[in-house]
C-alpha atoms as a PDB file:
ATOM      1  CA  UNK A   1     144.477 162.552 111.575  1.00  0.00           C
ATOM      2  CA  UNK A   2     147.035 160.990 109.269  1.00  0.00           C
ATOM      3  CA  UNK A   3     148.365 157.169 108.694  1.00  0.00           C
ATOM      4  CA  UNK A   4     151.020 158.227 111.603  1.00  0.00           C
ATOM      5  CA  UNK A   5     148.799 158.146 113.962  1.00  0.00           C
ATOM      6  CA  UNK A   6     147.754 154.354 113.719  1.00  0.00           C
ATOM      7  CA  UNK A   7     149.828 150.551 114.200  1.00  0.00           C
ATOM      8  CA  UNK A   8     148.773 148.262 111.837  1.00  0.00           C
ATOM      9  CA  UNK A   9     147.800 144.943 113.781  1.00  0.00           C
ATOM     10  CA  UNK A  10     146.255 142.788 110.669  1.00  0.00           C
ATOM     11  CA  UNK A  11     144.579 142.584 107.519  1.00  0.00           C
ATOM     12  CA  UNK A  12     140.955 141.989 107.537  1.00  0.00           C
ATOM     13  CA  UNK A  13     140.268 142.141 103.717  1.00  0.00           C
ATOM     14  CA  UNK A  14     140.677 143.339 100.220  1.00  0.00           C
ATOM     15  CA  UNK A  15     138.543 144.221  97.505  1.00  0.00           C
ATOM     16  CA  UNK A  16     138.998 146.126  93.998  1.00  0.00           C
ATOM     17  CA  UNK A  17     140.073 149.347  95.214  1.00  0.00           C
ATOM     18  CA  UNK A  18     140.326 149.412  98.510  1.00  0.00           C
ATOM     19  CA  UNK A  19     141.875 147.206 101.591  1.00  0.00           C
ATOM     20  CA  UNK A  20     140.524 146.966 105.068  1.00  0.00           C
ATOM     21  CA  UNK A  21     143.315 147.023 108.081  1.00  0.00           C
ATOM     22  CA  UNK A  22     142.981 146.323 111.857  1.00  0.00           C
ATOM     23  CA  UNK A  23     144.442 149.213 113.584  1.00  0.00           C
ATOM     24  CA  UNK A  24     145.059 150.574 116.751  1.00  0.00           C
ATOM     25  CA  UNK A  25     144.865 154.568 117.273  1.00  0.00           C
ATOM     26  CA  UNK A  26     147.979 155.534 119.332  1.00  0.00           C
ATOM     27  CA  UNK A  27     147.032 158.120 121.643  1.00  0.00           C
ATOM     28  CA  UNK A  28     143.721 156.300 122.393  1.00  0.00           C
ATOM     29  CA  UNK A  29     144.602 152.906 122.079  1.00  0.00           C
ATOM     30  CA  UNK A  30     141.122 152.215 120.494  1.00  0.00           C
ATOM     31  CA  UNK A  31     140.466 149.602 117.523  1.00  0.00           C
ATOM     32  CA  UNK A  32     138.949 150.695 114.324  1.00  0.00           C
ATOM     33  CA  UNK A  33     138.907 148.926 110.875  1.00  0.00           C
ATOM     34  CA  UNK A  34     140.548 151.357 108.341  1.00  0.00           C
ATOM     35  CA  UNK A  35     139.311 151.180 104.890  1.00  0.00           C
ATOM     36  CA  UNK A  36     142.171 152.319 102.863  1.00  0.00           C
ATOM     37  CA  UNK A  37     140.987 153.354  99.449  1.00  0.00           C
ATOM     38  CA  UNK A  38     143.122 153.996  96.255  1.00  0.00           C
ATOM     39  CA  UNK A  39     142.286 157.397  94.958  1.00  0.00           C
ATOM     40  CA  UNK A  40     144.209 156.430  91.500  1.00  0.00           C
ATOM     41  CA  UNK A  41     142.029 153.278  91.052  1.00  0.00           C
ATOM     42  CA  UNK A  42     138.576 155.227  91.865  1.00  0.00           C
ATOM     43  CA  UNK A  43     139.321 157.675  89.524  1.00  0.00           C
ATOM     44  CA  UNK A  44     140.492 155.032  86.827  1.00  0.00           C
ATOM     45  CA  UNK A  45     137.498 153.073  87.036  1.00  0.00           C
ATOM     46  CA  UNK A  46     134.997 155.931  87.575  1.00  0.00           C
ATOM     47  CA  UNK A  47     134.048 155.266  90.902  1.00  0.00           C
ATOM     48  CA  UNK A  48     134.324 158.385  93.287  1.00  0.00           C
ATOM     49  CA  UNK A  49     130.186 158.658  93.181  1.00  0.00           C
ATOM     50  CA  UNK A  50     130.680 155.427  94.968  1.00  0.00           C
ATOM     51  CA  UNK A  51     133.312 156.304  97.504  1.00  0.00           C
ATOM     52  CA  UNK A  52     131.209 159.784  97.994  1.00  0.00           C
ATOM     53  CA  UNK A  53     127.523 157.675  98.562  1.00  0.00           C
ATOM     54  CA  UNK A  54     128.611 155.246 101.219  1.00  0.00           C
ATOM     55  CA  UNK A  55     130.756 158.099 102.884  1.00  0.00           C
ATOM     56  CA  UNK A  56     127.253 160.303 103.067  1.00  0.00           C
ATOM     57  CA  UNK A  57     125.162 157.844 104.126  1.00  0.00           C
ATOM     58  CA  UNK A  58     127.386 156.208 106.658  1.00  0.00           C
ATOM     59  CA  UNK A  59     127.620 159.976 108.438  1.00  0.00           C
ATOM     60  CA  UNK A  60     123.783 159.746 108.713  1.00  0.00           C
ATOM     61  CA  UNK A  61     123.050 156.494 110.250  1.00  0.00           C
ATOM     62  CA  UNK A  62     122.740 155.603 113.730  1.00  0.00           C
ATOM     63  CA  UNK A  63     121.788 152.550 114.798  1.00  0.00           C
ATOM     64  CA  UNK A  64     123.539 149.554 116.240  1.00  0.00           C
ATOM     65  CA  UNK A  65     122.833 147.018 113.284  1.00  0.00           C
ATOM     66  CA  UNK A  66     124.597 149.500 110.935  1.00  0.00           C
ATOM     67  CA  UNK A  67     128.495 149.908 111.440  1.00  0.00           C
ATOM     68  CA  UNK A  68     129.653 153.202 112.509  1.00  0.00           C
ATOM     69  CA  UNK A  69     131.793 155.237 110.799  1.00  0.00           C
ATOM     70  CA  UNK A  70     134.197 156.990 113.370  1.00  0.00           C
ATOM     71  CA  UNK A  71     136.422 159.580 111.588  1.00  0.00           C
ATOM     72  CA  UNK A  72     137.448 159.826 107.912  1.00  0.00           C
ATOM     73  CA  UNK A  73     140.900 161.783 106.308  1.00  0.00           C
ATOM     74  CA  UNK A  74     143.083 161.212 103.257  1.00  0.00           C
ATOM     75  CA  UNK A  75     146.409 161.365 101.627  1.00  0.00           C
ATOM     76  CA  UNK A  76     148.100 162.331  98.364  1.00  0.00           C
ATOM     77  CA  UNK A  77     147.335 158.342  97.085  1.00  0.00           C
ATOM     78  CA  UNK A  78     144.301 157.292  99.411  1.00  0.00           C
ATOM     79  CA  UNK A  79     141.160 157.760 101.345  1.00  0.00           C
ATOM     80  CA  UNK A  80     140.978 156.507 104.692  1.00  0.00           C
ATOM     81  CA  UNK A  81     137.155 155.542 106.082  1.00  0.00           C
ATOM     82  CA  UNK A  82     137.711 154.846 110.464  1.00  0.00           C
ATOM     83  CA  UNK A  83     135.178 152.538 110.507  1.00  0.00           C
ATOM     84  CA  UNK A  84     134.008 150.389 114.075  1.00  0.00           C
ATOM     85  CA  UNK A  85     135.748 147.098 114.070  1.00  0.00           C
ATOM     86  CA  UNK A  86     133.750 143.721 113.900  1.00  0.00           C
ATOM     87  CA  UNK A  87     136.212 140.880 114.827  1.00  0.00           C
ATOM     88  CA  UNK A  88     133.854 138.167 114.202  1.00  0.00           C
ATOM     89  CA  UNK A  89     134.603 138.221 110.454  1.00  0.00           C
ATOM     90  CA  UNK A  90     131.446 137.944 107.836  1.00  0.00           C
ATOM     91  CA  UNK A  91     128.291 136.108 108.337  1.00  0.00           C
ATOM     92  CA  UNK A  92     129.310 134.139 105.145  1.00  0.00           C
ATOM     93  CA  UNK A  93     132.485 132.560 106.604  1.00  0.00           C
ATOM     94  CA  UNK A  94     129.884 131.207 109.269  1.00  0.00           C
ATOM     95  CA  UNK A  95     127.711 129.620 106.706  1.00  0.00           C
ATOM     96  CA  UNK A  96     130.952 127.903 104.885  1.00  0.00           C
ATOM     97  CA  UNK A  97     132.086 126.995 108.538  1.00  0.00           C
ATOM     98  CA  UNK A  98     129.048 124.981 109.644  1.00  0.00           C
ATOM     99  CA  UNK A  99     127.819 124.079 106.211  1.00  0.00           C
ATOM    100  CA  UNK A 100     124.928 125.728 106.910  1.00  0.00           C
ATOM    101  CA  UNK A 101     123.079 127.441 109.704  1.00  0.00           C
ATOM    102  CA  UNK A 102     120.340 125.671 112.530  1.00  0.00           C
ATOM    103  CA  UNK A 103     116.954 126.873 112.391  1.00  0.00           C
ATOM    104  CA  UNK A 104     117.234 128.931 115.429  1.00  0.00           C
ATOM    105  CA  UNK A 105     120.351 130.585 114.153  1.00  0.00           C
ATOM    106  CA  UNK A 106     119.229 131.707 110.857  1.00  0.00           C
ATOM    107  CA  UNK A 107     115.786 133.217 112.408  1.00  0.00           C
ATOM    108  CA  UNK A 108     118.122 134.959 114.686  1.00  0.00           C
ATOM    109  CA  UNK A 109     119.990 136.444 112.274  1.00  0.00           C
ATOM    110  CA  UNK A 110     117.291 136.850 109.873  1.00  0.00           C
ATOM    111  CA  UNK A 111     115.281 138.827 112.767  1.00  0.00           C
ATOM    112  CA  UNK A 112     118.233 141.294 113.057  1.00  0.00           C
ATOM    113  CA  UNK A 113     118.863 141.876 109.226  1.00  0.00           C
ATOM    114  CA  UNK A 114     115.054 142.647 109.067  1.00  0.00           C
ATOM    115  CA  UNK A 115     115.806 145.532 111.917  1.00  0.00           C
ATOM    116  CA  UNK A 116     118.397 146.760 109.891  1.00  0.00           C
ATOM    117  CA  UNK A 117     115.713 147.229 106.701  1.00  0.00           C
ATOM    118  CA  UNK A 118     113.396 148.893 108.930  1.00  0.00           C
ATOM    119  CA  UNK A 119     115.584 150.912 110.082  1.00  0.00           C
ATOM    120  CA  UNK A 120     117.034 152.000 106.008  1.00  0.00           C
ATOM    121  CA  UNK A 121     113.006 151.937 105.456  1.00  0.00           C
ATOM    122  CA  UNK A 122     112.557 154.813 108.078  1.00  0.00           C
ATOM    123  CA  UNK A 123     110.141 152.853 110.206  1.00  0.00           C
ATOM    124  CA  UNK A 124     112.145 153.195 112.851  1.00  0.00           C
ATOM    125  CA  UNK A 125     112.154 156.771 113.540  1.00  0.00           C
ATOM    126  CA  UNK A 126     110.742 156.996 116.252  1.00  0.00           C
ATOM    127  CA  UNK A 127     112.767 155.185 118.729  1.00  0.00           C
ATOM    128  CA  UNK A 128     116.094 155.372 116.620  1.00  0.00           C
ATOM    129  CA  UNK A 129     118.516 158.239 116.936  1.00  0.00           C
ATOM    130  CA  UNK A 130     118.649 159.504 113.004  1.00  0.00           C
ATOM    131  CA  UNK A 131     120.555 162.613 111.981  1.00  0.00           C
ATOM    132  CA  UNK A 132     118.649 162.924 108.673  1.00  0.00           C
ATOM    133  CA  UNK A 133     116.015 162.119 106.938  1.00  0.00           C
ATOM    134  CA  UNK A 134     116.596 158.852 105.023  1.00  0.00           C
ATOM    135  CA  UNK A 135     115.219 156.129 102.949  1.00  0.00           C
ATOM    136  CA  UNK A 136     117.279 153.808 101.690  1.00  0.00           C
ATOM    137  CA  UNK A 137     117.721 150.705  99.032  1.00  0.00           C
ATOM    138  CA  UNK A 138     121.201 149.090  99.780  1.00  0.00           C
ATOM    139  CA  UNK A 139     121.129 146.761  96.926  1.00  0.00           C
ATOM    140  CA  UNK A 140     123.870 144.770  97.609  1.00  0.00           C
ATOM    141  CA  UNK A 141     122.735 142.680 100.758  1.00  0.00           C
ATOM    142  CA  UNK A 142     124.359 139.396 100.808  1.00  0.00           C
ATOM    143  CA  UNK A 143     126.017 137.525 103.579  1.00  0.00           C
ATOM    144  CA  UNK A 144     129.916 139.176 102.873  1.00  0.00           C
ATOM    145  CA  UNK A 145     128.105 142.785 103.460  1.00  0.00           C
ATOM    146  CA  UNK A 146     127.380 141.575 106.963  1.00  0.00           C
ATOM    147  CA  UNK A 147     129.429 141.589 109.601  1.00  0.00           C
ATOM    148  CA  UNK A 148     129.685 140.168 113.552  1.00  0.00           C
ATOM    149  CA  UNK A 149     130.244 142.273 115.855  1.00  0.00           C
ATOM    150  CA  UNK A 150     132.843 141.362 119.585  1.00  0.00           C
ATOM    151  CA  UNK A 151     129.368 140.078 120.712  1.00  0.00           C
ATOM    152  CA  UNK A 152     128.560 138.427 117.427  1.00  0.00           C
ATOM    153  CA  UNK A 153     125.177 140.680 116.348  1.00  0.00           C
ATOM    154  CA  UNK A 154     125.059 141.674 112.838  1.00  0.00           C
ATOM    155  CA  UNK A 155     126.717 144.949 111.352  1.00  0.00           C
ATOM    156  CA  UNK A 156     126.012 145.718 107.685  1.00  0.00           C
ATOM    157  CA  UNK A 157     128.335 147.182 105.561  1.00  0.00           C
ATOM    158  CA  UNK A 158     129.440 148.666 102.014  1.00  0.00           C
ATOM    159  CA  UNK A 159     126.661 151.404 100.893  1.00  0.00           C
ATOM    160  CA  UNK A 160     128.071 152.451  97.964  1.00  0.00           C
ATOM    161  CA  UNK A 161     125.521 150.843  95.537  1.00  0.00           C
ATOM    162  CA  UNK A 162     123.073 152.127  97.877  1.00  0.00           C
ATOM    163  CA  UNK A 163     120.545 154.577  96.776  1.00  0.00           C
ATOM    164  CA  UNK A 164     118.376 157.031  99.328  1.00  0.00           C
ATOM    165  CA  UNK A 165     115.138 157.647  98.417  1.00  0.00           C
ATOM    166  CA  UNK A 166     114.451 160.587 100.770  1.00  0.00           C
ATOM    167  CA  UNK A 167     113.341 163.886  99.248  1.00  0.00           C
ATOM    168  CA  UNK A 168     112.322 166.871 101.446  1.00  0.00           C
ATOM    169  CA  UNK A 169     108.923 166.946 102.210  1.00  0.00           C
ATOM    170  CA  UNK A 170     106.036 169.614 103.399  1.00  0.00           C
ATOM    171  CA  UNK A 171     105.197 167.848 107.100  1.00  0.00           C
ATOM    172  CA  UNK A 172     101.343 168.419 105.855  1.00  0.00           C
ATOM    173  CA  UNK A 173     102.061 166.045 102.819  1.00  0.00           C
ATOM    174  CA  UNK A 174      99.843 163.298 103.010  1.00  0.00           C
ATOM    175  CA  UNK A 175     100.901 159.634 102.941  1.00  0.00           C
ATOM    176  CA  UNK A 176     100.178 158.562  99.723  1.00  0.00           C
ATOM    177  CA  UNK A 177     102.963 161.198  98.718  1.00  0.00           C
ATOM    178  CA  UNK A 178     105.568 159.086 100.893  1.00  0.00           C
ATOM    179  CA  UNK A 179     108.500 158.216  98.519  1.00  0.00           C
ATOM    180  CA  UNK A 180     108.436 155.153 100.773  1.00  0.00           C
ATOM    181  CA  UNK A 181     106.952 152.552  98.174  1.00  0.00           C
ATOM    182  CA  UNK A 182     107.814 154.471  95.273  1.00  0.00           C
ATOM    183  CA  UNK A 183     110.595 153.281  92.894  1.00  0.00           C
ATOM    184  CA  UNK A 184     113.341 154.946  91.611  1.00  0.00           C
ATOM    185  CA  UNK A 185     114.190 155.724  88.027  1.00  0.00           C
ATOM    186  CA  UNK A 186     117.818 154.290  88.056  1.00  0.00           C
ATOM    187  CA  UNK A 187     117.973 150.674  87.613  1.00  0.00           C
ATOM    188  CA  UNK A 188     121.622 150.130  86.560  1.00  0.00           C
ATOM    189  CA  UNK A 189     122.672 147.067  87.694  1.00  0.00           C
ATOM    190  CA  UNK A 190     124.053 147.325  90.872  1.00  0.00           C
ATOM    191  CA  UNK A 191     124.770 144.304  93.267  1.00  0.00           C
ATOM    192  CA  UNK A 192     125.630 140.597  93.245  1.00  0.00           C
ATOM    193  CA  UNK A 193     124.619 138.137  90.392  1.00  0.00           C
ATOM    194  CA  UNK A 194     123.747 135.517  92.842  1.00  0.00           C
ATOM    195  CA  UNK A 195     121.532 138.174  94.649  1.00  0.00           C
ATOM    196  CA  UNK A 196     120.247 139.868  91.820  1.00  0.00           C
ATOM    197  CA  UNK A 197     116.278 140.701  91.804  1.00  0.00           C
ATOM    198  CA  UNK A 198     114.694 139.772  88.574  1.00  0.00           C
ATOM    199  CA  UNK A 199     113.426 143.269  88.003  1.00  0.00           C
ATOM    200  CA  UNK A 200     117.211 144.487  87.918  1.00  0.00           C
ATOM    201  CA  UNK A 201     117.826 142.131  84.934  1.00  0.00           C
ATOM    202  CA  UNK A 202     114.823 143.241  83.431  1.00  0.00           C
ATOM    203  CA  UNK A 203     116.248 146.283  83.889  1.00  0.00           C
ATOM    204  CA  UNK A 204     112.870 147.657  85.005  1.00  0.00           C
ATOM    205  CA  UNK A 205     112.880 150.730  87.673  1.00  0.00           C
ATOM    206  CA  UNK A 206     113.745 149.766  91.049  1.00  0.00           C
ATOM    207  CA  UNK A 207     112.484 150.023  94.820  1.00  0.00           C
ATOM    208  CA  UNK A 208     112.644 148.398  98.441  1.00  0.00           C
ATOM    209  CA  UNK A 209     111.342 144.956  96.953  1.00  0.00           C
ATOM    210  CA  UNK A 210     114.977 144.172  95.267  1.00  0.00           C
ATOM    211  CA  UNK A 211     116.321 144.065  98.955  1.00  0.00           C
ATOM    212  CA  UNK A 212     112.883 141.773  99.807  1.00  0.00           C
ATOM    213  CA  UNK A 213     114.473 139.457  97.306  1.00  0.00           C
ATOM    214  CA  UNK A 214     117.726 139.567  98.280  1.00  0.00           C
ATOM    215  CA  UNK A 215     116.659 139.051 101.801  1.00  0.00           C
ATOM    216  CA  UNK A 216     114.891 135.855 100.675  1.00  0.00           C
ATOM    217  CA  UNK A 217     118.281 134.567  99.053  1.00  0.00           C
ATOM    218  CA  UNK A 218     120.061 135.476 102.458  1.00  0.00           C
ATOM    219  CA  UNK A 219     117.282 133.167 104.307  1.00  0.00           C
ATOM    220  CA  UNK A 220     118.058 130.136 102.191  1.00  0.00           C
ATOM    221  CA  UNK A 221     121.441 130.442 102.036  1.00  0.00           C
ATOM    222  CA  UNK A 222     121.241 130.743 105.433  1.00  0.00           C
ATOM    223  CA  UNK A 223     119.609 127.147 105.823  1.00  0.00           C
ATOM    224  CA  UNK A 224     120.897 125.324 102.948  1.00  0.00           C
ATOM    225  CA  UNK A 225     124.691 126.895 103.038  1.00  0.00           C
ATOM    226  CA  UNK A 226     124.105 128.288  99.941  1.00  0.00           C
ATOM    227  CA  UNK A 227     122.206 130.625  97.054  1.00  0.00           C
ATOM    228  CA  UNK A 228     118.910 129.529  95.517  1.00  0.00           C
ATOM    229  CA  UNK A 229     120.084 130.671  92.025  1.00  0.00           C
ATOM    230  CA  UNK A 230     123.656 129.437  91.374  1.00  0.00           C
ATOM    231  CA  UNK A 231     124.796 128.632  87.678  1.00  0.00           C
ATOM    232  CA  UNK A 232     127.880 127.512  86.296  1.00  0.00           C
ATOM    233  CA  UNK A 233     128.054 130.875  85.192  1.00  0.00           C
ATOM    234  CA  UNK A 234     127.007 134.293  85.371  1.00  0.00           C
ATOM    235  CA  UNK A 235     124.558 134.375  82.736  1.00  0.00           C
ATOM    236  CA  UNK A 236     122.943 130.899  83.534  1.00  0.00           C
ATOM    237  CA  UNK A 237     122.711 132.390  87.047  1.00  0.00           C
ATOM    238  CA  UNK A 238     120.598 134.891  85.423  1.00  0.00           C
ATOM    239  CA  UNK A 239     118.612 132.620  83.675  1.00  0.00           C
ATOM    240  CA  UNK A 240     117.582 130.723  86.762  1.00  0.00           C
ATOM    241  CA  UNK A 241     116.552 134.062  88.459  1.00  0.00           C
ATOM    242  CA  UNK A 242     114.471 135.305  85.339  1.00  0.00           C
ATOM    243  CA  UNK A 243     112.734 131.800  85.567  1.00  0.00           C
ATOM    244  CA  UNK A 244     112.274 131.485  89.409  1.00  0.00           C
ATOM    245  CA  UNK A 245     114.044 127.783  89.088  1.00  0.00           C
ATOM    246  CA  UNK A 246     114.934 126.643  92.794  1.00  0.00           C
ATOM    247  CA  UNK A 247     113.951 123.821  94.985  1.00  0.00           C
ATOM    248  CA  UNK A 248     114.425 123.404  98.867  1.00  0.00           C
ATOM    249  CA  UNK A 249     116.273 120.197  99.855  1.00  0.00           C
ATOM    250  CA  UNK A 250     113.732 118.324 102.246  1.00  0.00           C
ATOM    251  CA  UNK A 251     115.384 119.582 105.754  1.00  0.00           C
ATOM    252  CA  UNK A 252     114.074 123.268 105.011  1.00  0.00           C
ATOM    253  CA  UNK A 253     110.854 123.434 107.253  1.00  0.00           C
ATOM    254  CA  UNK A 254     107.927 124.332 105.555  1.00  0.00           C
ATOM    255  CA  UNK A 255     107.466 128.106 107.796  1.00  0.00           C
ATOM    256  CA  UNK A 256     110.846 128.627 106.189  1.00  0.00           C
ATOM    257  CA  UNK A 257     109.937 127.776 102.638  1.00  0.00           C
ATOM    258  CA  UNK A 258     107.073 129.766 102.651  1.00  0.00           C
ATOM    259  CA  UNK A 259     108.438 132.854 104.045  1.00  0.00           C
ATOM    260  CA  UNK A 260     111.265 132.746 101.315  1.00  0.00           C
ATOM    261  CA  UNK A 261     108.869 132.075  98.533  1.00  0.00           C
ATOM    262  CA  UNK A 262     106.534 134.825  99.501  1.00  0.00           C
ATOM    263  CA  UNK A 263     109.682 136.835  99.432  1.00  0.00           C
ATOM    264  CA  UNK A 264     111.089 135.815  95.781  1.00  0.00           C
ATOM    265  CA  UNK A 265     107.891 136.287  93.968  1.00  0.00           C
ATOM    266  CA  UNK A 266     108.993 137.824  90.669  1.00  0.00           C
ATOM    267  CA  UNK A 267     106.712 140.476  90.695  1.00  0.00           C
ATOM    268  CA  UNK A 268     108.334 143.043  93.298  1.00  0.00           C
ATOM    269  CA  UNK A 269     104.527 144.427  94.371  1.00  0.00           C
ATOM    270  CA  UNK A 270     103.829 140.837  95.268  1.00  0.00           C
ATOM    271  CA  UNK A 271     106.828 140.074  97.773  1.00  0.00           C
ATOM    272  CA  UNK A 272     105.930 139.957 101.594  1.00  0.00           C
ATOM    273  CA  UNK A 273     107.134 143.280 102.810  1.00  0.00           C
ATOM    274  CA  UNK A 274     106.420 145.172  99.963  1.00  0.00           C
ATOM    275  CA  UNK A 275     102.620 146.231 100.661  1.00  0.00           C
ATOM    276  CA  UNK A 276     101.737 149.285 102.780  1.00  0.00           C
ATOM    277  CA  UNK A 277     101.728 147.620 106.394  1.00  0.00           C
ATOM    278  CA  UNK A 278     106.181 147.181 105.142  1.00  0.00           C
ATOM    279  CA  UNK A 279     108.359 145.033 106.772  1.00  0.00           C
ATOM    280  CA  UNK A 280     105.359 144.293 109.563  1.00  0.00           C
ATOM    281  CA  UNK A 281     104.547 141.691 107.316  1.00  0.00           C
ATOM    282  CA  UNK A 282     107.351 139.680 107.447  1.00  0.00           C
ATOM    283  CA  UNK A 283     107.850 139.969 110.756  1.00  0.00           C
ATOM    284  CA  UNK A 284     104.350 138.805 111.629  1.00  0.00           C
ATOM    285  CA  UNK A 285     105.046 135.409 109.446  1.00  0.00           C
ATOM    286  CA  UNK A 286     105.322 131.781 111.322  1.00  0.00           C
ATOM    287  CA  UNK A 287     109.135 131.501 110.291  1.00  0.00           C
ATOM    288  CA  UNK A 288     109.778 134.394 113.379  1.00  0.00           C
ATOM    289  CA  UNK A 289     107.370 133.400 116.077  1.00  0.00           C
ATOM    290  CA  UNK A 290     108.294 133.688 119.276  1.00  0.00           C
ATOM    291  CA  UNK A 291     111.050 136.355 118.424  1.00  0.00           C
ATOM    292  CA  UNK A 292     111.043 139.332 120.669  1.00  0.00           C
ATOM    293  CA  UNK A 293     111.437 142.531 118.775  1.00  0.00           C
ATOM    294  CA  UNK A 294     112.287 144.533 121.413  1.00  0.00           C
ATOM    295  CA  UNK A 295     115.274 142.996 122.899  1.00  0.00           C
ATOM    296  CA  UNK A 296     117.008 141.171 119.704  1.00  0.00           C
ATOM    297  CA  UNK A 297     120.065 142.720 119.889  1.00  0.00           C
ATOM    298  CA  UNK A 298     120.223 142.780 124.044  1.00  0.00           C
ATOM    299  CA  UNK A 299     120.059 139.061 123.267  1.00  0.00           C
ATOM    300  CA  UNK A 300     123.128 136.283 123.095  1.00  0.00           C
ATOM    301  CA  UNK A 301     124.041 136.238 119.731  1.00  0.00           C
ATOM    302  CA  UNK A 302     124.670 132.685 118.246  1.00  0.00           C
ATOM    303  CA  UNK A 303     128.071 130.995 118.624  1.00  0.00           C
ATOM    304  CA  UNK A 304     130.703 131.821 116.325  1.00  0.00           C
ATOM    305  CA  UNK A 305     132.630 129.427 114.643  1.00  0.00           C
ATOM    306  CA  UNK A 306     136.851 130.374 114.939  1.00  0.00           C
ATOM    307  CA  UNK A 307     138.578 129.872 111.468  1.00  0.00           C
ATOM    308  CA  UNK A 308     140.202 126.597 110.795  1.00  0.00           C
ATOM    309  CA  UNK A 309     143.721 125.948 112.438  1.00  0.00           C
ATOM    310  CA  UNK A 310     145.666 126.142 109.306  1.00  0.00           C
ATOM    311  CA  UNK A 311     144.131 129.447 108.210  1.00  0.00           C
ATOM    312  CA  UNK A 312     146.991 131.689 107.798  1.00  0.00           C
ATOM    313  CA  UNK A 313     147.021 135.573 106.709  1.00  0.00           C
ATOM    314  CA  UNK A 314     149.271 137.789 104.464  1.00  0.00           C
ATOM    315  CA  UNK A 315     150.120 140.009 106.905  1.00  0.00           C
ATOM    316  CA  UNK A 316     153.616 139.897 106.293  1.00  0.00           C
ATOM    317  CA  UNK A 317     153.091 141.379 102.218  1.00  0.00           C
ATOM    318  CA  UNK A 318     151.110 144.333 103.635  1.00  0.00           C
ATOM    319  CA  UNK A 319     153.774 144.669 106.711  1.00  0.00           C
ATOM    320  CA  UNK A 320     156.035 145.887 103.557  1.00  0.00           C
ATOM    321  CA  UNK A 321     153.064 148.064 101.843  1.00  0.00           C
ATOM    322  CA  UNK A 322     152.460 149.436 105.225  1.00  0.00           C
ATOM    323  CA  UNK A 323     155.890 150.408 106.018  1.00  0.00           C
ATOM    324  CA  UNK A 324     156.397 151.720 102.864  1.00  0.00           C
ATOM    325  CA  UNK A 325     153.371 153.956 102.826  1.00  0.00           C
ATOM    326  CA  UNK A 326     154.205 155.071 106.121  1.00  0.00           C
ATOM    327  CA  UNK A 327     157.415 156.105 104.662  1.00  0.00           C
ATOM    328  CA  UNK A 328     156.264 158.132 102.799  1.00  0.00           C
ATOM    329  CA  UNK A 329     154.402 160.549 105.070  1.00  0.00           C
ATOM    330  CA  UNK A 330     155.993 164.037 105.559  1.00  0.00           C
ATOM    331  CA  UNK A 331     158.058 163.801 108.572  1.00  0.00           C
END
């Protein structure tokens, strides 16, 4: 495959060193969201281990909550990741759209995001499809890593922060030799400030519970349309995380509150989830009663709310970068 081989229909989104792209593959006419990355940027700003983890771990997964990567090449300037398209746009442009999501929408979503840790947890193994052996942090969870899918389910994204836990084992090992609880050595810190578990600013030795935590920050954002811990700036953001300091504004039921404190306790071994019955836990609380496991993602998905009218895009500035990197391809 090479850029040739695509029309550009839009721009999806743009981060540090990379853009995203809607494009259509010619000979197939199938969709895919194109992650263009800037191999001179990576390599500036050290980040190839980055680029390499999410490629990696992408290749292994399987599952429907996860997006799919479809085909991968590159160029003299760039790195080019096929991944499936989700034209819904992120979960967080649905929170800033409706100011904040119903009850039944955010334990809807909530359900599916906790299918998507089981899954990373490898407690889904037996009735998921997995090419390898995997356990895996993703440390960045927040609501711009997850996407909507046509039918409006949940997709996460962007594993490079991500860190698998899996080491080969004897199948005779017992249990208690599981790397499943354990935590790992590396605790740089990885992630987003808002999202940040306290032990990561301690910058104590990491494990599952720092996506526990962040999964309790995605719950009340969810319901109160936005973070618990949000400071005028970076550091006092930290300082309300190291102290625990948030309140829930009166219309948060109390299932809900309870749920999302057992999940921000400071101490990781004491967050919901993080015992040795896992993510059973949590979905066992009040806050998801009534929620059938088995047929969340067969399910309608909540409505999605359309951008506002005068959204506009800059498609026409990357019409010009497109061209010109097309251009540029050997004939």
């Amino acid at each position: 495959l090479s850029l040739g081989d695509f029309n550009l229909e839009k721009r999806l989104g743009e981060g540090s060193f990379a853009q995203v792209v809607q494009v259509q593959q010619k000979d197939t006419g199938r969709r895919y969201a194109l992650k263009v990355v800037d191999k001179h940027l990576i390599l500036k700003h050290k980040q190839t281990e980055y680029i390499s983890n999410e490629r990696n771990l992408l290749d292994q997964f399987d599952t429907e909550g996860i997006v799919r990567l479809h085909f991968t090449f590159q160029d003299a300037t760039s790195l080019y990741f096929g991944l499936e398209l989700c034209p819904n746009g992120e979960l967080y442009d649905q929170i800033q759209r409706k100011g904040c999501l119903c009850l039944k929408d955010a334990r809807f979503y909530g359900a599916e995001i906790l299918l998507i840790l089981e899954y990373l947890r490898g407690q889904q193994a037996s009735a998921c499809s997995i090419k390898a052996m995997f356990l895996v942090i993703h440390r960045d969870l927040k609501p711009e890593n997850l996407l909507l899918s046509a039918k409006g389910h949940l997709q996460l994204i962007d594993f490079g922060c991500a860190k698998n836990l899996a080491v080969k084992q004897n199948p005779a090992s017992s249990a208690a030799s599981s790397p499943l609880h354990k935590n790992t050595r590396s605790a740089s810190m990885v992630g987003t400030a808002e999202y940040l578990a306290p032990e990561v600013l301690r910058n104590e030795p990491v494990g599952y519970a720092v996506d526990l935590w962040a999964f309790g920050c995605l719950l009340f954002h969810m319901l109160v349309g936005r973070p618990p811990f949000k400071g005028a700036s970076e550091y006092l953001t930290f300082q309300l995380i190291s102290a625990g300091e948030y309140s829930f504004p009166s219309n948060v039921p109390e299932a809900a509150q309870d749920l999302i404190k057992s999940l921000l306790a400071g101490d990781p071994s004491d967050r919901l989830g993080a015992g040795d019955r896992g993510l059973q836990e949590v979905k066992e609380h009040d806050f998801f009663s009534g929620i059938n496991w088995q047929t969340i993602r067969q399910q309608e998905a909540p409505s999605v709310a359309p951008p506002p009218a005068e959204a506009h895009s800059d498609n026409a500035d990357f019409d010009w970068e497109w061209s010109s990197m097309a251009a540029a391809l050997p004939l």
